[in-house]
Structures are given as C-alpha cells and as structure tokens.
N, C-alpha and C. Protein backbone atom coordinates (compact mmCIF):
# COMPACT_ATOMS: atom_id res chain seq x y z
N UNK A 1 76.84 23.81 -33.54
CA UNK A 1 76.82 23.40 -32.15
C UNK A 1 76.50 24.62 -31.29
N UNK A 2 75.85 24.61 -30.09
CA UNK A 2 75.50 25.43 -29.46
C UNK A 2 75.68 24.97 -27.83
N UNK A 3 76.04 26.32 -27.20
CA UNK A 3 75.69 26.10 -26.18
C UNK A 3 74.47 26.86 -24.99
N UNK A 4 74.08 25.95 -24.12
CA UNK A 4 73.11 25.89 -23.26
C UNK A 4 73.69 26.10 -21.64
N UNK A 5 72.99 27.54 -20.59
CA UNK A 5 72.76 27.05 -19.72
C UNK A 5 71.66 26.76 -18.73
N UNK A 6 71.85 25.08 -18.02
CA UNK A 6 70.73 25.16 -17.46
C UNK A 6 71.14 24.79 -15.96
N UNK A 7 70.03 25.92 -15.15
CA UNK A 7 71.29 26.85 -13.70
C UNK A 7 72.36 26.92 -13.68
N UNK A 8 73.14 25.78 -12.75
CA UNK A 8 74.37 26.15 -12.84
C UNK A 8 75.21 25.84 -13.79
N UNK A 9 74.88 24.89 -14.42
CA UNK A 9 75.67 23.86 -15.53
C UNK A 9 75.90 24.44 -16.76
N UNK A 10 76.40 23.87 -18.04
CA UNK A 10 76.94 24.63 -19.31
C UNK A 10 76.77 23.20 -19.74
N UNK A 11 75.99 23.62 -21.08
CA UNK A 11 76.09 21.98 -22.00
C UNK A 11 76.13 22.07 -23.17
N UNK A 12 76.70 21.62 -24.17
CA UNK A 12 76.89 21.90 -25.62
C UNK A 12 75.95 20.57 -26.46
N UNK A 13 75.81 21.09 -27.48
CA UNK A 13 74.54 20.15 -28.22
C UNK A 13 75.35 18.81 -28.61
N UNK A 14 74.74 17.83 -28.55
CA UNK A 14 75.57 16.67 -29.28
C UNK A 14 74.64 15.67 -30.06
N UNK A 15 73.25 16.02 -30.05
CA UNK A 15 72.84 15.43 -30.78
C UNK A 15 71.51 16.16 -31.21
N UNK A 16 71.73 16.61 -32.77
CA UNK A 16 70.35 17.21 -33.32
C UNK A 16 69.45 16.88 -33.03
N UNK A 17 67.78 17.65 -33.01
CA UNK A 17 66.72 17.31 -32.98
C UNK A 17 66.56 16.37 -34.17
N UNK A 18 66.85 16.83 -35.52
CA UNK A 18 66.59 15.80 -36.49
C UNK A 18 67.09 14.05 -36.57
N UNK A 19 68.04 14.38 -36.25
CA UNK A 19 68.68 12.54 -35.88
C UNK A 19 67.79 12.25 -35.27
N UNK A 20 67.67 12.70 -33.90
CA UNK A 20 66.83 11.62 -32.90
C UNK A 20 65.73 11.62 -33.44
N UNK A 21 64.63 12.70 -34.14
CA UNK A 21 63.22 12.23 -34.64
C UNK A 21 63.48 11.14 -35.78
N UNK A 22 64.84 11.17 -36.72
CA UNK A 22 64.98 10.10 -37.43
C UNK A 22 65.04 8.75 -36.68
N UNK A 23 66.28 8.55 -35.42
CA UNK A 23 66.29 7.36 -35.22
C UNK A 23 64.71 6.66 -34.53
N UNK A 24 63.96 7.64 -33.74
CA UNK A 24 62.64 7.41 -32.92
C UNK A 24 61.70 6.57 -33.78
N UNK A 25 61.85 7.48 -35.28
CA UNK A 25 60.76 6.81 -36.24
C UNK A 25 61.58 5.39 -37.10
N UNK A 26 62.54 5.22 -37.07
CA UNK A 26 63.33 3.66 -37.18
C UNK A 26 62.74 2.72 -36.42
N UNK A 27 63.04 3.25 -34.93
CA UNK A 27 62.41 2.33 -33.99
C UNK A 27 60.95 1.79 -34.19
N UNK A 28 59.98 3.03 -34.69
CA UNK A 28 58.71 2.49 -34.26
C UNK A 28 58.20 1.85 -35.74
N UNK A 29 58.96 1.75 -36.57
CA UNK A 29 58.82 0.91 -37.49
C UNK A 29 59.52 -0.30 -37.29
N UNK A 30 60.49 -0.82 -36.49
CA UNK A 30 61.24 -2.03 -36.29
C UNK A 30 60.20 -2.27 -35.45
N UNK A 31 59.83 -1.79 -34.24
CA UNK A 31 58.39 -2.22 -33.23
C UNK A 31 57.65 -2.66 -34.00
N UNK A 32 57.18 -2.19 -34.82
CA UNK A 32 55.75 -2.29 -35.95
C UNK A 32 55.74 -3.62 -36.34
N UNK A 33 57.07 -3.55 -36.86
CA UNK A 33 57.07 -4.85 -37.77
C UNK A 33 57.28 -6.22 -36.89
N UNK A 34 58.05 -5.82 -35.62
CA UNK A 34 58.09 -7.30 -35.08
C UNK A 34 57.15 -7.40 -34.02
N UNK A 35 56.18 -7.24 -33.77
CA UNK A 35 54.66 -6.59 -32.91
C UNK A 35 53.85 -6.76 -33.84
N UNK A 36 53.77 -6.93 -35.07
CA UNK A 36 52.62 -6.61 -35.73
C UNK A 36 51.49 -7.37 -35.58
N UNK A 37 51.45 -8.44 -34.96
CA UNK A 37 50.25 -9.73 -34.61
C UNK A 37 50.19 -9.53 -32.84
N UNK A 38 50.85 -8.43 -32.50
CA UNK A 38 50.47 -8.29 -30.84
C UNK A 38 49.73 -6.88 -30.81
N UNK A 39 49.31 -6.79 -29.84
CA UNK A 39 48.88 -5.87 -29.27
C UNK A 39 49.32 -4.79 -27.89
N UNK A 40 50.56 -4.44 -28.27
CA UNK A 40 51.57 -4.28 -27.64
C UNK A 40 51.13 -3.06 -26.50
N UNK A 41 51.27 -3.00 -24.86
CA UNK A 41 50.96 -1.85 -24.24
C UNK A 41 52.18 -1.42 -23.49
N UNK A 42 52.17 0.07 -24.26
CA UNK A 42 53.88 0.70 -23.92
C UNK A 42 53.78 1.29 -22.93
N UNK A 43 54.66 0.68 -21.84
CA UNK A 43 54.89 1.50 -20.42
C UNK A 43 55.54 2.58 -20.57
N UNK A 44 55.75 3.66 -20.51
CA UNK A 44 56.31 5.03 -20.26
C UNK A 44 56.83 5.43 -19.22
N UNK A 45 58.38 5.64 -18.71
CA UNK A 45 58.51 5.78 -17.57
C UNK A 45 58.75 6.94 -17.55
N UNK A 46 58.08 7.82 -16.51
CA UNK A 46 57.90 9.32 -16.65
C UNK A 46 59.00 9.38 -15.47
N UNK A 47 59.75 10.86 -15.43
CA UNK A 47 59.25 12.18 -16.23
C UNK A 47 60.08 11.77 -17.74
N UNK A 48 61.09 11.48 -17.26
CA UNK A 48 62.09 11.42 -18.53
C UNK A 48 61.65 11.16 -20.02
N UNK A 49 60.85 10.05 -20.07
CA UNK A 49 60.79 9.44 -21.50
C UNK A 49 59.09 10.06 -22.07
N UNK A 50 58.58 10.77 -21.46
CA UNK A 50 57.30 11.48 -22.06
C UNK A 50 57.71 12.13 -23.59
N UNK A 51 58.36 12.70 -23.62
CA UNK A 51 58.85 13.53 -25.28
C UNK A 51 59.37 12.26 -26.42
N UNK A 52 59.83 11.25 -25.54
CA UNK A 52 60.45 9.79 -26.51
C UNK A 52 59.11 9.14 -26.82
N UNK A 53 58.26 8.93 -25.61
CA UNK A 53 57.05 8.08 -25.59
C UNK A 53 56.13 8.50 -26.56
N UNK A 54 55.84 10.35 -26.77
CA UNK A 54 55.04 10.56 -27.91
C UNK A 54 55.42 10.30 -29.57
N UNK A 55 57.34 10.50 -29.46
CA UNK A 55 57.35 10.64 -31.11
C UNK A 55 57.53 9.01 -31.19
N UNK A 56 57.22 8.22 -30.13
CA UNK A 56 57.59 7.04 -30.82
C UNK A 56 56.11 6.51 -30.89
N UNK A 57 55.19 6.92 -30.61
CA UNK A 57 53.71 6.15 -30.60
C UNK A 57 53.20 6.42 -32.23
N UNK A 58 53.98 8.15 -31.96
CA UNK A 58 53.31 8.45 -33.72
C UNK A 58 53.71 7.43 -34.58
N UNK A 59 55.25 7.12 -34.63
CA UNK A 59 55.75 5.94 -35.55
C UNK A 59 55.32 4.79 -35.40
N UNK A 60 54.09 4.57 -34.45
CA UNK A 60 53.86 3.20 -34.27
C UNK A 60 52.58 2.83 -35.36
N UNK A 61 52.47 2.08 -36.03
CA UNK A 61 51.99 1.89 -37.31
C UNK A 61 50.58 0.71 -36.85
N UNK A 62 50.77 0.06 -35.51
CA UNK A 62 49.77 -1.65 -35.36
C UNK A 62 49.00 -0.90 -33.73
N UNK A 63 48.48 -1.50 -33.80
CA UNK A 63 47.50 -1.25 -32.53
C UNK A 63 48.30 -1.48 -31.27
N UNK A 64 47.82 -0.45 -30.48
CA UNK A 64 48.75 -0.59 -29.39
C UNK A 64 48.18 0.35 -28.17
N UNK A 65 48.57 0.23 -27.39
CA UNK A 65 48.10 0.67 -25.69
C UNK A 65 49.11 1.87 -25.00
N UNK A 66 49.09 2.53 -24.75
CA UNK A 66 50.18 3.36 -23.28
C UNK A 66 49.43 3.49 -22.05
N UNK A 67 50.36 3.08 -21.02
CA UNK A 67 50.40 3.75 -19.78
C UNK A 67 51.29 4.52 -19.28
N UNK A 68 51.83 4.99 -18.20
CA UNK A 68 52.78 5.53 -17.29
C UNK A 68 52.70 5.28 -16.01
N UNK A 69 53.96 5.32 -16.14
CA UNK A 69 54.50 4.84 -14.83
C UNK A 69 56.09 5.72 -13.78
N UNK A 70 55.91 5.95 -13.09
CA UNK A 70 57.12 6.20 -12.25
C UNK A 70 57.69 5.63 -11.26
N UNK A 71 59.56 5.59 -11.97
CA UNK A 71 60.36 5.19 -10.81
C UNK A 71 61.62 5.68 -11.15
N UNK A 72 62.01 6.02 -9.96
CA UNK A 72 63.33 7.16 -10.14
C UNK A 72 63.98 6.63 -9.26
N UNK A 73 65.54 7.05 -9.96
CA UNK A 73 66.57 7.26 -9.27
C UNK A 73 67.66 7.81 -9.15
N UNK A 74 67.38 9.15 -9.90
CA UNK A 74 68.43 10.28 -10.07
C UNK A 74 68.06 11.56 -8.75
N UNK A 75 69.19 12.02 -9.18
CA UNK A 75 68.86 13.20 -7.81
C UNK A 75 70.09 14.04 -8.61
N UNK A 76 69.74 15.06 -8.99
CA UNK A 76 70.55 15.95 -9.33
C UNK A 76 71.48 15.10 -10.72
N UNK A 77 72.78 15.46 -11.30
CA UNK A 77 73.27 14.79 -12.29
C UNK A 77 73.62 13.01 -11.42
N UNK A 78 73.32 12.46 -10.59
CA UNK A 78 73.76 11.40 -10.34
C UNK A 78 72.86 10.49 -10.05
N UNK A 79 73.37 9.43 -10.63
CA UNK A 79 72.21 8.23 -10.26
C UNK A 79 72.43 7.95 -8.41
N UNK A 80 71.15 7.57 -7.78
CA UNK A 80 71.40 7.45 -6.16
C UNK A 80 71.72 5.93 -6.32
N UNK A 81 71.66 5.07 -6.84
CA UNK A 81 71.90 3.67 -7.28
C UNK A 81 70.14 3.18 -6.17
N UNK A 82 69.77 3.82 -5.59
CA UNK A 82 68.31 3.20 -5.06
C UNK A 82 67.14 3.77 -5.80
N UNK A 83 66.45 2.35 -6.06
CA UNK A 83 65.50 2.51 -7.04
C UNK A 83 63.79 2.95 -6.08
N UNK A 84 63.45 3.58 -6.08
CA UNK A 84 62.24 4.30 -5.41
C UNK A 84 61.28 3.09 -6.70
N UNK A 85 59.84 3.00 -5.14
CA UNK A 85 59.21 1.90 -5.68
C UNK A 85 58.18 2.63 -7.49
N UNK A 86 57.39 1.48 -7.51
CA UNK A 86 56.69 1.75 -8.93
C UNK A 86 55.32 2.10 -9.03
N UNK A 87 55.19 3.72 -9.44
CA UNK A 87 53.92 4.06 -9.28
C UNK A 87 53.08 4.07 -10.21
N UNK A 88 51.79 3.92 -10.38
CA UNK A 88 50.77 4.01 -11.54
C UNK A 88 51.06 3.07 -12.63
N UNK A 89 51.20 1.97 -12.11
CA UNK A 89 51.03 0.30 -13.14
C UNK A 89 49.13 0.35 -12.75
N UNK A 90 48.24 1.15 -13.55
CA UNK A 90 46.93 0.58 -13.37
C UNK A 90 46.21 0.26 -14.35
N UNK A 91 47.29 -0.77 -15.54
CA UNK A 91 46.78 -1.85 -16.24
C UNK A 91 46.94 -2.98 -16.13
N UNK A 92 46.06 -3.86 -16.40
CA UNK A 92 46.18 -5.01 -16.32
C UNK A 92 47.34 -5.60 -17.35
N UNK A 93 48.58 -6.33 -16.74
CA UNK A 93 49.38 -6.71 -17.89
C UNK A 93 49.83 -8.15 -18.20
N UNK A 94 48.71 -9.15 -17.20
CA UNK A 94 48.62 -10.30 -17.17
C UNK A 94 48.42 -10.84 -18.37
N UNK A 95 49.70 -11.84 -19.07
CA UNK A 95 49.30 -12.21 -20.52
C UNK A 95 49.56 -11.22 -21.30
N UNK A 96 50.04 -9.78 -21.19
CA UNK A 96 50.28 -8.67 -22.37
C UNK A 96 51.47 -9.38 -22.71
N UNK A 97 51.78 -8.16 -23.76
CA UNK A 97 52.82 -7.63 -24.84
C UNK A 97 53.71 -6.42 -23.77
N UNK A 98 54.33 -6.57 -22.94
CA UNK A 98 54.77 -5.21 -22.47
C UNK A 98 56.01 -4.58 -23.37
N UNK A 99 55.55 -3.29 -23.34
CA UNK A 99 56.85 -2.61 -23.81
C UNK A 99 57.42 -1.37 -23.06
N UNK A 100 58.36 -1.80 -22.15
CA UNK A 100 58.97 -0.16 -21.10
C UNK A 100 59.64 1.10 -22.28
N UNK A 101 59.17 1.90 -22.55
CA UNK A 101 59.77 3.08 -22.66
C UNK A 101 60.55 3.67 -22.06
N UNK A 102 61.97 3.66 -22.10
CA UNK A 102 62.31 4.79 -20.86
C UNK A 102 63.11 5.83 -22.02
N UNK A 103 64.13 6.60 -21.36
CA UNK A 103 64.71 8.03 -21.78
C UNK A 103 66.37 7.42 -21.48
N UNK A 104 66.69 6.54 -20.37
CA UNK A 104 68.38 6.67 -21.05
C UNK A 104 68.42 5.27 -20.04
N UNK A 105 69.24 4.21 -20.16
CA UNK A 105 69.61 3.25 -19.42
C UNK A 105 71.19 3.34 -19.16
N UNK A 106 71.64 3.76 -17.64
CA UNK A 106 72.91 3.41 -17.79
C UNK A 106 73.13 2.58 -16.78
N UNK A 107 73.34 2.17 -15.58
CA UNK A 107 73.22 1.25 -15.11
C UNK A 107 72.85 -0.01 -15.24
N UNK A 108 71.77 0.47 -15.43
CA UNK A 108 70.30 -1.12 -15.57
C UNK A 108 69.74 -1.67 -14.27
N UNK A 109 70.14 -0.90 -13.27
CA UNK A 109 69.95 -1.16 -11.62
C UNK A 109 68.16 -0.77 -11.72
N UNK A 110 68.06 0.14 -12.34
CA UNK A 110 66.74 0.68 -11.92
C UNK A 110 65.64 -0.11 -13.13
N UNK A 111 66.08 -0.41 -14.39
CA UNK A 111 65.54 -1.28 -15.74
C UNK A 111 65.78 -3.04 -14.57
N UNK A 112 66.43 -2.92 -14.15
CA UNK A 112 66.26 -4.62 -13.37
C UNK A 112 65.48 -4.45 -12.67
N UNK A 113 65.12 -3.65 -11.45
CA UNK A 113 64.13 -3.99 -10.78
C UNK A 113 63.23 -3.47 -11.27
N UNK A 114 62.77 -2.67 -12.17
CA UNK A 114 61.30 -2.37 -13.13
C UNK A 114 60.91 -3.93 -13.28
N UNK A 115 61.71 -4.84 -14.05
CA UNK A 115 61.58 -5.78 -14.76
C UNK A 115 61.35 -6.76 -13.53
N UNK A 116 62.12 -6.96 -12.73
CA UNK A 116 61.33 -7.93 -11.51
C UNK A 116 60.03 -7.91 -10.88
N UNK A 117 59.99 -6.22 -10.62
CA UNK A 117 58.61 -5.88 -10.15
C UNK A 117 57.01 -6.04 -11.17
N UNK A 118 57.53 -5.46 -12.71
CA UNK A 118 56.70 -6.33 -13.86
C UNK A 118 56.39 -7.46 -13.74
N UNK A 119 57.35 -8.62 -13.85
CA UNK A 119 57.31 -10.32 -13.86
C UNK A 119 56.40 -10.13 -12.84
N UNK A 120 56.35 -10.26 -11.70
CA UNK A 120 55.05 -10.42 -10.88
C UNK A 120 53.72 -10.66 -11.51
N UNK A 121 53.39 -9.53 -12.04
CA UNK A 121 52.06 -9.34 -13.03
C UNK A 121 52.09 -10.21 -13.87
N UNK A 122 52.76 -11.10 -14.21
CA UNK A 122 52.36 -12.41 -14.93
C UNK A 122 52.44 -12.02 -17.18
N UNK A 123 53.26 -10.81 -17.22
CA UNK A 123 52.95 -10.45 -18.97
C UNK A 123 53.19 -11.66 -19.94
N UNK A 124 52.76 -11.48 -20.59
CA UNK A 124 53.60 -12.59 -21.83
C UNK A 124 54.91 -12.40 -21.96
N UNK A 125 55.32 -11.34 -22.10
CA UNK A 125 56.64 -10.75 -22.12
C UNK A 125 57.04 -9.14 -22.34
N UNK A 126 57.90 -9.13 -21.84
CA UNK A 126 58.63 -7.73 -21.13
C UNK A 126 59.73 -7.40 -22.48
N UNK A 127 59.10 -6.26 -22.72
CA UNK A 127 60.77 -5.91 -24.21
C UNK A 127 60.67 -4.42 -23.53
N UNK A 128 62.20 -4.23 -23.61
CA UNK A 128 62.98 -3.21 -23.34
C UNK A 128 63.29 -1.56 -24.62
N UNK A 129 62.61 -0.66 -24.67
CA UNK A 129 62.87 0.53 -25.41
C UNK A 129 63.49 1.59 -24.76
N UNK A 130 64.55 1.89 -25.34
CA UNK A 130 64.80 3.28 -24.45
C UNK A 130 65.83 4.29 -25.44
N UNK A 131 65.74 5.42 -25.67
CA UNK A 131 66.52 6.35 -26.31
C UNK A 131 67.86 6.18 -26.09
N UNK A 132 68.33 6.19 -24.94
CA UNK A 132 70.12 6.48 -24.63
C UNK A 132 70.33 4.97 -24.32
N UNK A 133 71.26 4.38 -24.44
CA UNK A 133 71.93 3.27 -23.55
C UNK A 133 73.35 3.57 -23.19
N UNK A 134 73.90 3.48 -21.94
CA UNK A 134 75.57 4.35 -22.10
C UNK A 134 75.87 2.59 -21.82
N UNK A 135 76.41 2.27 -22.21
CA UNK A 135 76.99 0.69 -22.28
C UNK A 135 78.17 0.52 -21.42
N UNK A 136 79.05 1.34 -21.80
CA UNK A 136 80.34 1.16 -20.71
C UNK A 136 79.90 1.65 -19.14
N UNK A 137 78.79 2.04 -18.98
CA UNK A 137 78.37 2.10 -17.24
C UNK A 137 77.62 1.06 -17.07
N UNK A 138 77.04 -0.26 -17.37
CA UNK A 138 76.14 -1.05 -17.11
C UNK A 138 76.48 -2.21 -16.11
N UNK A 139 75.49 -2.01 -15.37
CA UNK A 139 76.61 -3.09 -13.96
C UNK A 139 75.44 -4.74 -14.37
N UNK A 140 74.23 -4.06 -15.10
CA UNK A 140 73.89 -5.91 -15.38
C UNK A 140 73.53 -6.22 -16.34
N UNK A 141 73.11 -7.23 -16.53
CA UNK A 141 72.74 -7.91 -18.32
C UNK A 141 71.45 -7.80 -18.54
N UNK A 142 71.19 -6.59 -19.22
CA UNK A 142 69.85 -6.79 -19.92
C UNK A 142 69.33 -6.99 -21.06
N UNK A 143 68.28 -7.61 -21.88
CA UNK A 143 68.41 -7.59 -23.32
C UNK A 143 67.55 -6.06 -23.48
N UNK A 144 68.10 -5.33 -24.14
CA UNK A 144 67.62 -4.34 -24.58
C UNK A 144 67.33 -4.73 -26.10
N UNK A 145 66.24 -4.60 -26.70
CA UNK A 145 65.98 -5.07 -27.97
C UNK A 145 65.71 -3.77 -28.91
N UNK A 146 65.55 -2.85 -27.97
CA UNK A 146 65.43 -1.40 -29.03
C UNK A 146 65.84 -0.11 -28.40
N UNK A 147 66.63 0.06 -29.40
CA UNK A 147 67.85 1.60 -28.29
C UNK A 147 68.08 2.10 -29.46
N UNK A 148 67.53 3.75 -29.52
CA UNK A 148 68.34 4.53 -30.47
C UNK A 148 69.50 5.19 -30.59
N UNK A 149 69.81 5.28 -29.65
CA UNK A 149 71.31 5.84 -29.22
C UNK A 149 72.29 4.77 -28.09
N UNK A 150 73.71 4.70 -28.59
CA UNK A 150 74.50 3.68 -27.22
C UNK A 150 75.53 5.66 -26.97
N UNK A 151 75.28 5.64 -25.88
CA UNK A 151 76.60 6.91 -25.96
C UNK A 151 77.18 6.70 -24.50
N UNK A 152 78.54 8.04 -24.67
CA UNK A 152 78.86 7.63 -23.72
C UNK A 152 78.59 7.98 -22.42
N UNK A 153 79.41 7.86 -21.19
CA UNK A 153 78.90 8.19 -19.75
C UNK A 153 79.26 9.72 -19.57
N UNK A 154 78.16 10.17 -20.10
CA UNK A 154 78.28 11.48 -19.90
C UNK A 154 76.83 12.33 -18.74
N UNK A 155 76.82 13.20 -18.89
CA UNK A 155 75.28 13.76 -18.32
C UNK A 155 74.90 14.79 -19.38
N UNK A 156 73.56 14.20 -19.63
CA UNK A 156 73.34 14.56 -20.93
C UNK A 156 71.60 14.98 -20.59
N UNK A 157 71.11 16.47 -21.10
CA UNK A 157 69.98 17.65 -21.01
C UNK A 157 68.96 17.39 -21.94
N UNK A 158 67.88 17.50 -22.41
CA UNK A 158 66.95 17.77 -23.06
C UNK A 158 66.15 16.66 -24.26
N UNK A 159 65.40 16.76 -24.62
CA UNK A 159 64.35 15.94 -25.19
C UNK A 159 63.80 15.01 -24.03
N UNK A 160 63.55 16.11 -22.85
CA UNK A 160 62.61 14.82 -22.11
C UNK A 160 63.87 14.64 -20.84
N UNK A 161 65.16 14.51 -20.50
CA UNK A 161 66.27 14.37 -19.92
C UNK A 161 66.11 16.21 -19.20
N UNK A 162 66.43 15.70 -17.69
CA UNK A 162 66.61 17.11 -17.02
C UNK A 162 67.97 17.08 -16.40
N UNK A 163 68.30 18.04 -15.67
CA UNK A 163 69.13 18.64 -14.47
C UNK A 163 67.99 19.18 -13.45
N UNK A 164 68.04 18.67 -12.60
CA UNK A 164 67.69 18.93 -11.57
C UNK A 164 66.10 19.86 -12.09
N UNK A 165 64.95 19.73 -12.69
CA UNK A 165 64.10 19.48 -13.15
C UNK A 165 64.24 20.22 -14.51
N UNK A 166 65.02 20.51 -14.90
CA UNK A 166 64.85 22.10 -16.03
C UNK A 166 65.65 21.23 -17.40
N UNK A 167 65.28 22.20 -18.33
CA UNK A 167 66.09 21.21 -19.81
C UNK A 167 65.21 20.23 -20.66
N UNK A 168 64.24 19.64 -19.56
CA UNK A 168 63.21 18.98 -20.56
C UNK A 168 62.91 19.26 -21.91
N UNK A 169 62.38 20.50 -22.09
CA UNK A 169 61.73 21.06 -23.15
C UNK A 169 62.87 20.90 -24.40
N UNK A 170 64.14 21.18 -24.27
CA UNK A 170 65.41 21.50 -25.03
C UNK A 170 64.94 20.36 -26.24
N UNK A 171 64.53 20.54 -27.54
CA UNK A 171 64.54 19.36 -28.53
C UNK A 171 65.50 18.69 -29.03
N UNK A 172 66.97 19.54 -28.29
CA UNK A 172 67.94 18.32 -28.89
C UNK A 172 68.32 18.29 -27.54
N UNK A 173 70.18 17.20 -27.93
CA UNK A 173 70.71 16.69 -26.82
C UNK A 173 72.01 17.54 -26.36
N UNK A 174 71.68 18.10 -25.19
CA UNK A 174 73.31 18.68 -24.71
C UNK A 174 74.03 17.58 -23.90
N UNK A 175 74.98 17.79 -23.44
CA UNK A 175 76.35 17.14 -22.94
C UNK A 175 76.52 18.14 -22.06
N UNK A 176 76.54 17.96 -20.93
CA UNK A 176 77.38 19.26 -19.52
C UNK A 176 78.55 19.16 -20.19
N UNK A 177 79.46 20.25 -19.72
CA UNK A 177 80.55 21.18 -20.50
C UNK A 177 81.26 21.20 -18.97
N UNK A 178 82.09 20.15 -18.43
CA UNK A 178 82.74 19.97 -17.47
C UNK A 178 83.48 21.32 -17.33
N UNK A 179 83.75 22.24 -16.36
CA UNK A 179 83.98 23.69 -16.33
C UNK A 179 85.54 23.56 -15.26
C-alpha cells in the first residue's frame, strides 16, 4: 500500500492497477458476448472515464463505435448535485445500441439526466457501464448492467478520477486519508 499526495489531500492505494485491468477486461468480454449481434456505440463521459474507455474498447472483441461526451458535476471532492448540460453527442444515435461509459456513479443524479437527455434521440436502447458504483449514496434507480467495482462513499484519485484536476494519470486507486 502506498501513499499519495495530490495538493492538499493524502490518499492511500486501495485498489491495484492489476485488479482493475483484470476486472475492465471481464467487462468487455461480458459486453462482447451480450452485444455480439449489435453494433454497439460507446459514449465516454469525459474527463473521468477516458483511461476506463480505452482499456475497455481493447477488451471489446465485436464491432463497435466511440464517442465523447461531457457532463459534470463535481467541483472539487464534492458532487454540486447540478448536472451541467451535455456536450459533444455528434452521433447519430437514433435506433443505436448505446453504451455510456462513465468512471464512478454515486448518486445517479447526473447518470439520470444523461439518460433523459439520450431518450430524446430516439436509441434502441441505453445500457449503463461504469468502473465505480458507491451504492449506499444512490438517491435513484438505475439499471446499471455493467460495473466493475460497487465501493464505498469515499473520494477516491486516479485511473482517470481527479481532485480538483490532478491524479488522473495515477494507474491505481487511492482513497483520501481523512487527516
């Protein structure tokens, strides 16, 4: 275990780089296999899930699409609970296969209105991917059909996950180190 600081904060590792490239490539073989007669185009919600979005495309085995997209609603370690609108949807997803990528769901405030603002566009259907899910913070019901990690409500650094922009790069997962 190690620890990390990034500015002001202190975070200790809690989850290897190797697990998560293990669980990433689980996923994109469970995708594979239940996708395999679609043509699935994976939304990416940046900044966060760019480092999730690549190791999971490698594991993706069937033909398939990415875009990106942004919508935020963190500001420093806290969610603002307001979801800022949705930028760079400039595919057509009328009749797709959608698949959102994101980097951690804890709420689902900001995964609900992704998903309302999607439905508009008319997809075949909307499936939910995302690395983290913290379950005991979730204020609504979503089906999440592919999550490599449930953890808990913590604030948690690197693989793609920042503090206040920094930590991205970090290949595993820290935990802030409440001081």
């Amino acid at each position: 275990m190690s620890i990390v600081k990034v500015k002001d904060k202190t975070f200790r590792t809690t989850i290897a780089e190797t697990e998560i490239k293990q669980r990433v490539k689980e996923l994109g073989v469970r995708i594979s296999h239940d996708m395999a007669d679609k043509n699935p185009l994976f939304l990416s919600v940046l900044n966060g899930a760019f480092m999730f979005t690549a190791d999971l495309l490698r594991a993706i085995t069937i033909p398939c699409e990415v875009s990106f997209v942004k919508l935020a609603s963190y500001d420093g370690v806290a969610s603002t609970g307001k979801v800022k609108k949705l930028i760079g949807l400039n595919a057509d997803i009328s009749g797709r296969t959608v698949v959102i990528v994101e980097d951690i769901i804890d709420t689902g405030c900001t995964m609900q209105q992704m998903l309302e603002t999607l439905s508009q566009h008319h997809p075949a259907s909307i499936h939910i991917c995302t690395l983290f899910v913290k379950p005991e913070k979730l204020k609504v019901n979503l089906d999440i059909e592919y999550s490599a990690f449930s953890i808990p409500n913590d604030f948690i650094v690197g693989y793609g996950l920042d503090y206040d922009q920094q930590g991205r790069n970090l290949p595993e997962v820290y935990t802030l180190v409440e001081s």
